[in-house]
N, C-alpha and C. Protein backbone atom coordinates (compact mmCIF):
# COMPACT_ATOMS: atom_id res chain seq x y z
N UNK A 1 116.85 97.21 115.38
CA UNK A 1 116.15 98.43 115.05
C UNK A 1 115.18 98.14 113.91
N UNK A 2 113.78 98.45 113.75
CA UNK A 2 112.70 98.67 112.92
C UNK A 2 113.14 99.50 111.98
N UNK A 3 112.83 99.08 110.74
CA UNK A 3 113.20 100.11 109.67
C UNK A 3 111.66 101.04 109.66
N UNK A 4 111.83 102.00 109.59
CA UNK A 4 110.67 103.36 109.35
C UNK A 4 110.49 104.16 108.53
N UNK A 5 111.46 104.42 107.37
CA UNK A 5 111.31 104.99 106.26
C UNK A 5 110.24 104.72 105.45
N UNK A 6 109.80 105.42 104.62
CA UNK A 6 108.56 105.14 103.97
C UNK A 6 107.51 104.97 104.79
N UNK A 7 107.02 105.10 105.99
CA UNK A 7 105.88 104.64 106.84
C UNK A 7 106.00 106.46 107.66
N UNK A 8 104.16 106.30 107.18
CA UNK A 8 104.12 107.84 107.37
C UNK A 8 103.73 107.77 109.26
N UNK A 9 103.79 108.91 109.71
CA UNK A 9 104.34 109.49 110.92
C UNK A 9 103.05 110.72 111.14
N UNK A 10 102.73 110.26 112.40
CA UNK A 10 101.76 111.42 112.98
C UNK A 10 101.44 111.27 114.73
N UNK A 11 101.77 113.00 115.03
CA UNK A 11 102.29 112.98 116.00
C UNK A 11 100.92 113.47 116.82
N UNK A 12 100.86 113.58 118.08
CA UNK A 12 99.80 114.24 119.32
C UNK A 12 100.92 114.91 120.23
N UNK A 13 100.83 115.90 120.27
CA UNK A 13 101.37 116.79 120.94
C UNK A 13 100.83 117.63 121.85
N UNK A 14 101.14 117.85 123.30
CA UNK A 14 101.23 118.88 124.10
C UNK A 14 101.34 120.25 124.49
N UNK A 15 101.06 121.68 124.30
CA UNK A 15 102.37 122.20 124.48
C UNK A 15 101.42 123.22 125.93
N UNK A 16 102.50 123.87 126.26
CA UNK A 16 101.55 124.85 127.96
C UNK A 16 102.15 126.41 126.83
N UNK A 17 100.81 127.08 127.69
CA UNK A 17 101.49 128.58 127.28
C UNK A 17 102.02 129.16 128.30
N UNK A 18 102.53 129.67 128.42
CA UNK A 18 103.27 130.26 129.68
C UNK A 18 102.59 132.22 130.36
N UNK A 19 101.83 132.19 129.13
CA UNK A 19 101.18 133.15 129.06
C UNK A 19 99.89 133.11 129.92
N UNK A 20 99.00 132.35 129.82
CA UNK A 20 97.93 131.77 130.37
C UNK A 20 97.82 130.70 130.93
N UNK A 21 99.23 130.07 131.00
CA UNK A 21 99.44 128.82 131.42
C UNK A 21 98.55 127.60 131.86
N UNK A 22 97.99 127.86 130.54
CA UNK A 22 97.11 126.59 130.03
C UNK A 22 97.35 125.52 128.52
N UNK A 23 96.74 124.47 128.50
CA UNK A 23 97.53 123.53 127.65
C UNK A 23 97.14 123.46 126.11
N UNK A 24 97.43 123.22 125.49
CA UNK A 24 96.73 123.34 123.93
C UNK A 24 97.36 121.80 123.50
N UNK A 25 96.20 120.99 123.20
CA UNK A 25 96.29 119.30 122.46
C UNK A 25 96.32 119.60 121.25
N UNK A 26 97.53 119.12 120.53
CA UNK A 26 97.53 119.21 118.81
C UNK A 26 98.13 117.97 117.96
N UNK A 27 97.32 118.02 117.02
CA UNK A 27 97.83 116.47 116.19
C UNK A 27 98.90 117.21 114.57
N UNK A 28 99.74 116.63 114.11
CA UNK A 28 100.39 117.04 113.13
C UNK A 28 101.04 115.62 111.98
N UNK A 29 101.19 115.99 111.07
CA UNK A 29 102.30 114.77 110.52
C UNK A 29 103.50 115.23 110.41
N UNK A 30 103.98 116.73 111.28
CA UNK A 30 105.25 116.92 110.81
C UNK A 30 105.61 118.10 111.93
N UNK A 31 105.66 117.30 112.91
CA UNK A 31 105.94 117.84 114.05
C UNK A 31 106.74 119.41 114.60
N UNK A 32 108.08 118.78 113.44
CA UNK A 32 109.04 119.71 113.86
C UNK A 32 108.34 121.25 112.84
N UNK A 33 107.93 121.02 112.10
CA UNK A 33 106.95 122.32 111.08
C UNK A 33 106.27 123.04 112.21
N UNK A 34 105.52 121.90 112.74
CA UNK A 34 104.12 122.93 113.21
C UNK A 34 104.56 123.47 114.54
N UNK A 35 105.43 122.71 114.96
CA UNK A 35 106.05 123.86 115.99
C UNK A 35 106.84 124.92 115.91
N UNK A 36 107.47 125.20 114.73
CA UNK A 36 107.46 126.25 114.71
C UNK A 36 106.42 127.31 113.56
N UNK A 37 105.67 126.36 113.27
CA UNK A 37 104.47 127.37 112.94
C UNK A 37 103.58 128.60 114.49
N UNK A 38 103.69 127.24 115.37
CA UNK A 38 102.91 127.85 116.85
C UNK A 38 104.35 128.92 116.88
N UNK A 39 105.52 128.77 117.30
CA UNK A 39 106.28 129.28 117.54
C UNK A 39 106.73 130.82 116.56
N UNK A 40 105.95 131.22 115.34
CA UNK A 40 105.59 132.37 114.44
C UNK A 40 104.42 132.55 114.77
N UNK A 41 104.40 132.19 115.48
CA UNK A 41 102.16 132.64 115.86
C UNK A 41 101.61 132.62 114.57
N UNK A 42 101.75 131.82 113.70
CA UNK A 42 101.20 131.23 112.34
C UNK A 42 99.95 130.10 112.70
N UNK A 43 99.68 130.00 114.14
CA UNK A 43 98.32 128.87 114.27
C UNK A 43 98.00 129.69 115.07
N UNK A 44 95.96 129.99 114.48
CA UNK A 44 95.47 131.02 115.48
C UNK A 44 95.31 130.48 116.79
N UNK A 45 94.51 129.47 116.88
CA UNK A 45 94.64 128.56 118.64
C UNK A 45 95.39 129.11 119.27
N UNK A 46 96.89 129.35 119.29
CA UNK A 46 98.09 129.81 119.94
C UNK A 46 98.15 130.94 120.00
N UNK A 47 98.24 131.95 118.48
CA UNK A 47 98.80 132.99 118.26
C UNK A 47 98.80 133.92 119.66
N UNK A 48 98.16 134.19 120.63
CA UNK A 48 97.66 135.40 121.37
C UNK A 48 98.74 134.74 122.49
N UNK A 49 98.79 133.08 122.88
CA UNK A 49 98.69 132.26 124.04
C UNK A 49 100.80 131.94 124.01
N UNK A 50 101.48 132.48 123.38
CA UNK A 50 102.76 132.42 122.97
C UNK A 50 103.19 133.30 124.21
N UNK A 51 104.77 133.26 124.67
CA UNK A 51 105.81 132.17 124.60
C UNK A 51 105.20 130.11 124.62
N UNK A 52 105.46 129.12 124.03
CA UNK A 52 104.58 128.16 124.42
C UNK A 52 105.59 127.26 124.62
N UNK A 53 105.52 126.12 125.08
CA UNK A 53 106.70 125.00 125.34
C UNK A 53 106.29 123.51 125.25
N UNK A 54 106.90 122.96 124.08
CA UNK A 54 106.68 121.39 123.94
C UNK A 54 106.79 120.52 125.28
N UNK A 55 105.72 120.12 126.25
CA UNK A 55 105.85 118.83 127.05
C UNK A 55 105.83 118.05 127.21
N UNK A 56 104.88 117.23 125.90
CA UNK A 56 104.97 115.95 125.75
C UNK A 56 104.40 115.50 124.15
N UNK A 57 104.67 114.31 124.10
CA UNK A 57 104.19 114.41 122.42
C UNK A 57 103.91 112.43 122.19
N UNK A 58 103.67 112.12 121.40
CA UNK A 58 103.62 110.63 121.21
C UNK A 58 102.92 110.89 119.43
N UNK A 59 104.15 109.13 119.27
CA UNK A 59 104.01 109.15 118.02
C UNK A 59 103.54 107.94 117.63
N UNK A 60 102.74 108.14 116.01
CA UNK A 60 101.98 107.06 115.88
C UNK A 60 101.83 106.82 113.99
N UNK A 61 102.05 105.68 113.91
CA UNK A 61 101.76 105.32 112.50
C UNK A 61 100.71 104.68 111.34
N UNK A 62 99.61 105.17 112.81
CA UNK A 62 98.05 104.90 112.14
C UNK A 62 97.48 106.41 112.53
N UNK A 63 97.43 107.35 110.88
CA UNK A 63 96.48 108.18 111.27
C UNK A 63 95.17 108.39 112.62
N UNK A 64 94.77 107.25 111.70
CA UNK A 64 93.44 106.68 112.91
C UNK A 64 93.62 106.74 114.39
N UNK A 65 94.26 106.42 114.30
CA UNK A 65 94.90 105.54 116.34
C UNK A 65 95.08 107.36 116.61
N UNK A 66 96.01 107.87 115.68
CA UNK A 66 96.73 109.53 116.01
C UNK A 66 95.72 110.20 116.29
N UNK A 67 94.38 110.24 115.69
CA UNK A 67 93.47 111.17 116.13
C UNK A 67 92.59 110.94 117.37
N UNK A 68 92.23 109.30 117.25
CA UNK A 68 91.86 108.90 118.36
C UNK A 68 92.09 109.03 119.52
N UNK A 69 93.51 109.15 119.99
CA UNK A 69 94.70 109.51 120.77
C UNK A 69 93.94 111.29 121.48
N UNK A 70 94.24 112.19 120.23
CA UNK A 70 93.66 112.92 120.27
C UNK A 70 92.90 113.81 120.75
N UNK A 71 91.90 113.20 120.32
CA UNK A 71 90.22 113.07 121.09
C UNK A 71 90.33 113.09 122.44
N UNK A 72 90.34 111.63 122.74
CA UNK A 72 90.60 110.68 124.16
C UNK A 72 91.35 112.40 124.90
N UNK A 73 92.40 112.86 124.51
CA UNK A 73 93.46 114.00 125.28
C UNK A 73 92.45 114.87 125.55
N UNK A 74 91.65 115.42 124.45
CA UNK A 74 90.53 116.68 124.71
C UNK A 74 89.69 116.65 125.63
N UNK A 75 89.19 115.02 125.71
CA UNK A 75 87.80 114.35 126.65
C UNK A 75 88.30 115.25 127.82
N UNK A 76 87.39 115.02 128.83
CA UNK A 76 87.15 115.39 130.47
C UNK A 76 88.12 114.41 131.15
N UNK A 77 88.12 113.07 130.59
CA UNK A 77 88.91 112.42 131.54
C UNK A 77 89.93 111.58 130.74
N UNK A 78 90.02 112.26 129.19
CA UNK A 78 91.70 111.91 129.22
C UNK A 78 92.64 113.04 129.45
N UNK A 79 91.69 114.20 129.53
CA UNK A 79 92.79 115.58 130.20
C UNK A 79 93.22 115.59 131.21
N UNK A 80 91.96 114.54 132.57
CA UNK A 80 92.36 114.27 133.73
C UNK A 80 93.75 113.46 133.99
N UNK A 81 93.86 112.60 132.76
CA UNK A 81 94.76 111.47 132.77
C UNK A 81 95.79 111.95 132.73
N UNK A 82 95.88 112.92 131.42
CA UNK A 82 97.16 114.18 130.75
C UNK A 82 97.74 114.38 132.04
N UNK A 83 96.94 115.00 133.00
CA UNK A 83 97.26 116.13 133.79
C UNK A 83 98.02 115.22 135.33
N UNK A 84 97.57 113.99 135.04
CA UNK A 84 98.37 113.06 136.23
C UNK A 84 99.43 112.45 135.68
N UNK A 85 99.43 112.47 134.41
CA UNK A 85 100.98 112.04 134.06
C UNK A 85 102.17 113.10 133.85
N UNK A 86 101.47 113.87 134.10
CA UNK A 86 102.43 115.27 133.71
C UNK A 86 102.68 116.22 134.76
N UNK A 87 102.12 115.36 136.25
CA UNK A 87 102.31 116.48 137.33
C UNK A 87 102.88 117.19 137.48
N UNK A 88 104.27 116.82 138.00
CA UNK A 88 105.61 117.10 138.38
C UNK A 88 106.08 118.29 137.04
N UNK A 89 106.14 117.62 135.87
CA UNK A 89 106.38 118.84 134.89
C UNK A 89 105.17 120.12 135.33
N UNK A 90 103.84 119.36 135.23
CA UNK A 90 102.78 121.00 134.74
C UNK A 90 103.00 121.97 136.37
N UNK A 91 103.27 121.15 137.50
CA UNK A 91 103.83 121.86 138.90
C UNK A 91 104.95 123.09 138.89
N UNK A 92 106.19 122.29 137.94
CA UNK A 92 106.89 122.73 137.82
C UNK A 92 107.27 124.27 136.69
N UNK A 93 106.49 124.11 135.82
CA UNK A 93 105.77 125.53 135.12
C UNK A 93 104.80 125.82 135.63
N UNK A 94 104.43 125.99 136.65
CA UNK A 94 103.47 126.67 137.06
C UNK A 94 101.41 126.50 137.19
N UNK A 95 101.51 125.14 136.06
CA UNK A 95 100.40 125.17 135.64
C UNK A 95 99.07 125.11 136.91
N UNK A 96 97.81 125.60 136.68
CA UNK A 96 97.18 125.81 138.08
C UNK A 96 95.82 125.11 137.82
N UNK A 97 95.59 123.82 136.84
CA UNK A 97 94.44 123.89 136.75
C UNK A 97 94.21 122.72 136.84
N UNK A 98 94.40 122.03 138.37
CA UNK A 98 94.18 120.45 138.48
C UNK A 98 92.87 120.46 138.95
């Protein structure tokens, strides 16, 4: 096992709304916070777009790389990418926007 303490942590996260059941890409350094920040409708992006549900997330220990990551998710065709690795889940909630 890699020791990880002291080595800061930043996450890219997923989540679908179930409301509009569409996806919202978000970057954080403290994952378990900001979900339940979305989860108080404390982030406007979300606030309206709640009940919402974590589907996927990846973690990373270069700021840099984390936002890059990011980005790439927002693009046209890393959403395309998102959306083929996540079939079976975004099928399975319902999602309608392949």
């Amino acid at each position: 096992m890699v020791e990880t303490s002291g080595v800061s942590r930043y996450y890219v996260y997923i989540l679908f709304s179930f409301k509009d059941k569409k996806l919202y890409i978000g970057f954080t350094m403290n994952l378990k916070a900001r979900l339940t920040d979305h989860a108080k409708g404390e982030v406007r992006a979300t606030k309206i777009r709640r009940p919402l549900k974590l589907i996927y997330y990846e973690y990373f220990t270069s700021q840099k790389d984390a936002k890059a990551r990011e980005r790439f998710l927002k693009s046209g065709f890393g959403r395309s990418q998102l959306k083929l690795a996540l079939k079976a889940t975004l099928i399975k909630l319902g999602y309608k926007y392949f």
